[in-house]
Protein backbone atom coordinates (compact mmCIF):
# COMPACT_ATOMS: atom_id res chain seq x y z
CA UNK A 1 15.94 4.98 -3.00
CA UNK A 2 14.41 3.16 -0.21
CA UNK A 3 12.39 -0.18 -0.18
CA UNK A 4 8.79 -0.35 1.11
CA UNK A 5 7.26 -4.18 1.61
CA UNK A 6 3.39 -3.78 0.93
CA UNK A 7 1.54 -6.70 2.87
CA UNK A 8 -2.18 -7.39 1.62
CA UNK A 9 -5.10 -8.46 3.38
CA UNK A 10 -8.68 -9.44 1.98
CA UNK A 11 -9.20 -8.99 -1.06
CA UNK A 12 -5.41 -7.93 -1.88
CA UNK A 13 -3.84 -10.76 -0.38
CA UNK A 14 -3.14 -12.05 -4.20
CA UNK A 15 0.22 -9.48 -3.15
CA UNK A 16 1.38 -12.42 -1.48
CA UNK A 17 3.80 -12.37 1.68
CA UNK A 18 4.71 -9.00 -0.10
CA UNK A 19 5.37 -7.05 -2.70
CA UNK A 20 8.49 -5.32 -2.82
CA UNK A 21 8.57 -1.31 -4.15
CA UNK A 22 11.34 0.69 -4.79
CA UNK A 23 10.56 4.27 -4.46
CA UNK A 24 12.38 8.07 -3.59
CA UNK A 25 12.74 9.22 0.06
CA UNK A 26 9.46 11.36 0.29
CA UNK A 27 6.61 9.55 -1.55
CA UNK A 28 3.10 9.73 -0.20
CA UNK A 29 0.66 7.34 0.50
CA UNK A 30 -1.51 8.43 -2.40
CA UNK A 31 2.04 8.21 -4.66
CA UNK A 32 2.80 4.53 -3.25
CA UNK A 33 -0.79 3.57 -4.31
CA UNK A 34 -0.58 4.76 -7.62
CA UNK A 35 3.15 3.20 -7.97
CA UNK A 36 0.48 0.07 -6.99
CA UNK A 37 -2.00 0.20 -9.60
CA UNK A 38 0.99 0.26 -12.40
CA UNK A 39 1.78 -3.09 -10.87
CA UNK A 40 -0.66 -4.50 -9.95
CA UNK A 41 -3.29 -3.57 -12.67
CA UNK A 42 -6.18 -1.08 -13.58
CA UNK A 43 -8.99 -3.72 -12.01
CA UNK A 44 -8.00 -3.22 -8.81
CA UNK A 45 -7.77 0.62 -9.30
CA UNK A 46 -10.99 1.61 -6.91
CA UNK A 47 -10.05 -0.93 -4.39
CA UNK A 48 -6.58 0.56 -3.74
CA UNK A 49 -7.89 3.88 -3.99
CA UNK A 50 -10.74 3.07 -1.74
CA UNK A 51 -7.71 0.91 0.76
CA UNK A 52 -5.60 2.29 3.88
CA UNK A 53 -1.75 1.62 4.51
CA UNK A 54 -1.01 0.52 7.86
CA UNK A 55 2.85 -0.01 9.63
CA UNK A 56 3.32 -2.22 12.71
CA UNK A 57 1.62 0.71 14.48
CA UNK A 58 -0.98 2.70 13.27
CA UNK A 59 -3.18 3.64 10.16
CA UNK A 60 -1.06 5.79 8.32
CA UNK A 61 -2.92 9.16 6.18
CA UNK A 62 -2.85 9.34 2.53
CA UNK A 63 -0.23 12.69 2.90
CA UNK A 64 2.27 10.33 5.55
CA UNK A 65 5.64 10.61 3.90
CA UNK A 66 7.96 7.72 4.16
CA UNK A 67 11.39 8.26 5.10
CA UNK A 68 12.93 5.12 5.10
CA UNK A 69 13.03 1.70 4.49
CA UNK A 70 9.60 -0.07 5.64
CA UNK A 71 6.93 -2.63 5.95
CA UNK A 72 3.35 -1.26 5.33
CA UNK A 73 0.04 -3.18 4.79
CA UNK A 74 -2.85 -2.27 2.83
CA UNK A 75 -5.85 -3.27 4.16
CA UNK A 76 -9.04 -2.78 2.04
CA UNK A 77 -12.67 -2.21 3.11
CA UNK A 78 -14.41 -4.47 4.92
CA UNK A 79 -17.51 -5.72 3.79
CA UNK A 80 -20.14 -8.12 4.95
CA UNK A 81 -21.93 -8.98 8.02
């Protein structure tokens, strides 16, 4: 098993200084957000969905694997003017 921290922004910064998920060596993107949504709730379903996972580097895609233990942040659309 290996520990991911999820850091929000915007409108997901309810996560708080971060949310902690326990997951198997080879998850997804698209399988961490749906690990998410069973935490966090079905009203914020489109939002993560619609939401890209950042590390300390780069944007990551929805088919990065993770490999080991990590920070990531989820940063949702931006809206507004």
């Amino acid at each position: 098993m290996i520990k991911i921290e999820i850091q929000g922004y915007g409108m997901l910064r309810e996560l708080g200084e971060g949310l902690i998920v326990e997951l198997q060596e080879g998850c997804s993107i698209s399988q961490i957000k749906d690990i998410l949504i069973s935490r966090i709730g079905k009203e914020k379903e489109a939002l993560i969905h619609d939401s890209v996972f950042a590390n300390d580097i780069e944007i990551l895609p929805h088919d990065f694997i993770v490999t080991q233990d990590s920070r990531m942040y989820i940063l949702p659309p931006v809206c507004g003017g």
